[in-house]
N, C-alpha and C. Protein backbone atom coordinates (compact mmCIF):
# COMPACT_ATOMS: atom_id res chain seq x y z
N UNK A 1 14.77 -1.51 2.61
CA UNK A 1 14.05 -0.70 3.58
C UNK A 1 12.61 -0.46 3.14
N UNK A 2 12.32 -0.01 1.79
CA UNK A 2 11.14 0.29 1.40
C UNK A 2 10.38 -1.02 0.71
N UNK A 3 10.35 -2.52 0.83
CA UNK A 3 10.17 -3.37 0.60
C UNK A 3 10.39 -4.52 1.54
N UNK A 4 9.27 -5.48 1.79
CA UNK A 4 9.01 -6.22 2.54
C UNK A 4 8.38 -7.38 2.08
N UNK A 5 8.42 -8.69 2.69
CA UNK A 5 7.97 -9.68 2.36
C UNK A 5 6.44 -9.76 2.86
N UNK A 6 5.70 -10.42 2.02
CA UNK A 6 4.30 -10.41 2.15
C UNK A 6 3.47 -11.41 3.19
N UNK A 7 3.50 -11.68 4.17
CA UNK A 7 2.96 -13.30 5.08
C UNK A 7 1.39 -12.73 5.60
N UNK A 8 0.88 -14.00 5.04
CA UNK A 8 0.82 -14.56 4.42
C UNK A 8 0.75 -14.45 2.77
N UNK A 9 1.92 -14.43 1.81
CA UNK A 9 1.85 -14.09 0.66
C UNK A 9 0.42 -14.29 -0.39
N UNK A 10 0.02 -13.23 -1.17
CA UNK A 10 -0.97 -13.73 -2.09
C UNK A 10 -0.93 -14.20 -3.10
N UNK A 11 -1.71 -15.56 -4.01
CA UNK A 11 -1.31 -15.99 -4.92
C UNK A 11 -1.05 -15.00 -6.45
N UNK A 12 -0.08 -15.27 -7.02
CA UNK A 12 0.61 -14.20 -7.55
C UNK A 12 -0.84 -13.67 -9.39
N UNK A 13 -1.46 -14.76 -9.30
CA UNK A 13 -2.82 -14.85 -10.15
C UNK A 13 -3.99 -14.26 -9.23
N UNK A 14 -3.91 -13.96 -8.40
CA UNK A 14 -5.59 -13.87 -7.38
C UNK A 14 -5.64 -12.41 -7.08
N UNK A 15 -6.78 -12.32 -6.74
CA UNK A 15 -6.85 -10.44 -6.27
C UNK A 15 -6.80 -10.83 -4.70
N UNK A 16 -6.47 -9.71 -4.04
CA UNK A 16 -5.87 -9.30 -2.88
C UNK A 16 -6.27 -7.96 -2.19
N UNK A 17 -6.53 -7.42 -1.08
CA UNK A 17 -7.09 -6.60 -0.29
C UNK A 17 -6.08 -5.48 0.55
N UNK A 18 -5.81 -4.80 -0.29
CA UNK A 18 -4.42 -3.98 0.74
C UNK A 18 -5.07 -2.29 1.33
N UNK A 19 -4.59 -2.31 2.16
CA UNK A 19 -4.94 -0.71 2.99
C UNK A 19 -3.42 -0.54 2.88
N UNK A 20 -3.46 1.11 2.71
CA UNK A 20 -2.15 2.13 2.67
C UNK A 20 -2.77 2.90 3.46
N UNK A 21 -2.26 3.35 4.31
CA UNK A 21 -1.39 3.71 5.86
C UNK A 21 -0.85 5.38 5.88
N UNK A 22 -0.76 6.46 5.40
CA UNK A 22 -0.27 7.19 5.36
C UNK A 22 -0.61 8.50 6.31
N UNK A 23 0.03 8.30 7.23
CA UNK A 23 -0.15 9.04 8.56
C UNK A 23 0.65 9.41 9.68
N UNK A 24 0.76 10.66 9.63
CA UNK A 24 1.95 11.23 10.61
C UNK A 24 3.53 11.25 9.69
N UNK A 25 4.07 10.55 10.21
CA UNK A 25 5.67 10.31 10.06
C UNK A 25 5.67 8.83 9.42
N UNK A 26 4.73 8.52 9.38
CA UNK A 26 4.77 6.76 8.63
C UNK A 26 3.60 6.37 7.47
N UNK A 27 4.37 5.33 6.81
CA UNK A 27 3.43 4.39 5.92
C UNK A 27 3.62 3.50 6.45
N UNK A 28 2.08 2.56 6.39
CA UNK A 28 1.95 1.24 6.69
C UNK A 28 1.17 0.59 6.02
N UNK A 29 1.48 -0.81 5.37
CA UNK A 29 0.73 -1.22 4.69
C UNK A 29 0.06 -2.69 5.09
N UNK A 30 -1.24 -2.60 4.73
CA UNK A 30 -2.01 -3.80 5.61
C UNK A 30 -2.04 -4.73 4.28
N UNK A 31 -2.05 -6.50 4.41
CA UNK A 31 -2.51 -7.43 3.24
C UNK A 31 -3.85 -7.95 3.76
N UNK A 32 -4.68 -8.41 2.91
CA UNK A 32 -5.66 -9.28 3.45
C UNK A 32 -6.35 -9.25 4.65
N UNK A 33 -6.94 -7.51 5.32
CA UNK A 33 -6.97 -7.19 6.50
C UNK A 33 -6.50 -7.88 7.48
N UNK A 34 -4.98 -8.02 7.62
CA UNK A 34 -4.32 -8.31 8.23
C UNK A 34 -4.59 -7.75 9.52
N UNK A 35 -3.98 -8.02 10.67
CA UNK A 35 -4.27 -6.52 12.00
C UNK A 35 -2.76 -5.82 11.98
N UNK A 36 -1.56 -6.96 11.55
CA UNK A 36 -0.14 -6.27 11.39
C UNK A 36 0.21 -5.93 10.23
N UNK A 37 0.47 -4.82 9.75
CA UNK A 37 1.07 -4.06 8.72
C UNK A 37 2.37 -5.14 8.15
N UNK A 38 2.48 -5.43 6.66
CA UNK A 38 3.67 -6.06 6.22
C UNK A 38 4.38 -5.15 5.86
N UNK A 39 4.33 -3.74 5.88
CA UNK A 39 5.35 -2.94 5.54
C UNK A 39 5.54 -1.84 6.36
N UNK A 40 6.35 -1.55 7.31
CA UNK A 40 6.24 0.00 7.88
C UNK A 40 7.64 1.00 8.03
N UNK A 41 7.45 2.18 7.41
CA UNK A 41 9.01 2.98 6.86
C UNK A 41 8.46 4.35 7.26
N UNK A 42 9.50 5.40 7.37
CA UNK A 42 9.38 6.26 7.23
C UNK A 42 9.30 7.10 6.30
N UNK A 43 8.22 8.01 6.27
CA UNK A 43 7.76 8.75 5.10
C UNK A 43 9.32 9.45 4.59
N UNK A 44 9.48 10.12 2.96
CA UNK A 44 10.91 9.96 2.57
C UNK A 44 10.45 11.50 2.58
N UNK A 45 9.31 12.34 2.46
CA UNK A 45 9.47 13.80 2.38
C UNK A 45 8.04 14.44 3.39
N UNK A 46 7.55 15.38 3.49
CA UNK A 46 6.73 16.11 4.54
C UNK A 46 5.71 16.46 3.60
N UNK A 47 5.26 15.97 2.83
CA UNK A 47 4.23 16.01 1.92
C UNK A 47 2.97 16.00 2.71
N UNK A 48 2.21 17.27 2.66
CA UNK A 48 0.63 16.78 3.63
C UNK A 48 -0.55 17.20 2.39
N UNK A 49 -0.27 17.08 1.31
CA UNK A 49 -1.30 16.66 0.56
C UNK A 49 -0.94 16.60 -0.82
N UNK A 50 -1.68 15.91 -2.25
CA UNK A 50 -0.92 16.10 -3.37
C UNK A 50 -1.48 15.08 -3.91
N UNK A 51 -0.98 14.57 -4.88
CA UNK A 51 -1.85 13.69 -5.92
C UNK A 51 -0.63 12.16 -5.17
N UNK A 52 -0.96 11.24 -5.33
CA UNK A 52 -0.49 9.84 -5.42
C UNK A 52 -0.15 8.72 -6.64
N UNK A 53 0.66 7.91 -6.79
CA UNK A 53 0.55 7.45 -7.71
C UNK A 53 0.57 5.60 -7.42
N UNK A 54 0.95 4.61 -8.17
CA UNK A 54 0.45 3.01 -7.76
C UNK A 54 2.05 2.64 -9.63
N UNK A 55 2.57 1.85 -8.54
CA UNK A 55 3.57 1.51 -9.21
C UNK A 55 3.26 0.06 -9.60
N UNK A 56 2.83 -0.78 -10.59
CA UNK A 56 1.93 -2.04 -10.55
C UNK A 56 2.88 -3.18 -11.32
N UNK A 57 4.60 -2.60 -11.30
CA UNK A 57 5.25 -3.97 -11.66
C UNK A 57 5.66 -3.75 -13.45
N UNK A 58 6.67 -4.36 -13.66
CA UNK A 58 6.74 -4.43 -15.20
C UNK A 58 6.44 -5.05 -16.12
N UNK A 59 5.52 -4.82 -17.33
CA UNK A 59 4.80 -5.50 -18.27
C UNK A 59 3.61 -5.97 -17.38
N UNK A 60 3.58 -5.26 -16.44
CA UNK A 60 2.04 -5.60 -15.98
C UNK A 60 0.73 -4.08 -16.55
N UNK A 61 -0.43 -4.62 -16.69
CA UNK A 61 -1.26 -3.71 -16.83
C UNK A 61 -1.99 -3.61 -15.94
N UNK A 62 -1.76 -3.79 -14.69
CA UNK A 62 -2.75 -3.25 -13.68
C UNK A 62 -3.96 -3.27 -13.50
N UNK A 63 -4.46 -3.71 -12.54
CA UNK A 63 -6.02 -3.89 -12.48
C UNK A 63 -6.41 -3.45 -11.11
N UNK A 64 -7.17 -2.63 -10.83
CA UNK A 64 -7.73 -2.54 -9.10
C UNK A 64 -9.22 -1.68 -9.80
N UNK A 65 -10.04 -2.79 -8.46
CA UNK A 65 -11.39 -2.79 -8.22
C UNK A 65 -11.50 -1.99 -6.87
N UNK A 66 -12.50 -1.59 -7.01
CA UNK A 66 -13.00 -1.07 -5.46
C UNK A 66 -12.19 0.04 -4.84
N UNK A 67 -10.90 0.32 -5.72
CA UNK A 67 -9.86 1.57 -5.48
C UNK A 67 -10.75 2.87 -4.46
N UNK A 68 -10.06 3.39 -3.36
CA UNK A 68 -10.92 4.24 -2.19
C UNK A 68 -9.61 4.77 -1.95
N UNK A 69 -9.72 6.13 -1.68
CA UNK A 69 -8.74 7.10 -1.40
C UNK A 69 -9.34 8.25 -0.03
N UNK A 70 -9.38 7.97 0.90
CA UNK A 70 -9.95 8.44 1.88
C UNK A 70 -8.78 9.53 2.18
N UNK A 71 -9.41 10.89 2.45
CA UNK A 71 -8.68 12.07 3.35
C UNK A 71 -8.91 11.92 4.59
N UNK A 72 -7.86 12.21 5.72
CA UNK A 72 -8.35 12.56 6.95
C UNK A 72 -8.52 13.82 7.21
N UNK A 73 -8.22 14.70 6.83
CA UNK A 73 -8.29 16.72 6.12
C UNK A 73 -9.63 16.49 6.92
């Protein structure tokens, strides 16, 4: 449910362009300014503000450029 396949997938070496979605009653997540979301679920609690976190895989060290965290508040 909370995982989805990526189309057009990104190469698993390359950087990649994702928007997170978090609004109302839903997450949606965009790849490669996509216009259709590859992921869309319902939010799991009523959280309307709070810190976030980025889960980046195991034995990975993570890398993000250009990271933007926009409020709608």
């Amino acid at each position: 449910k909370y995982e989805n396949k990526v189309k057009p997938a990104p190469g698993p070496d390359d950087w990649f362009h994702v928007k997170v979605e978090v609004k109302d009653k839903f997450v949606k997540v965009y790849v490669n300014d996509s216009k259709e979301p590859s992921l869309v679920v319902e939010k799991i609690g009523q959280f309307q503000s709070g810190e976030i976190g980025f889960w980046v895989g195991n034995n990975s060290a993570g890398s993000f450029s250009s990271l933007d965290v926009d409020s709608l508040d």
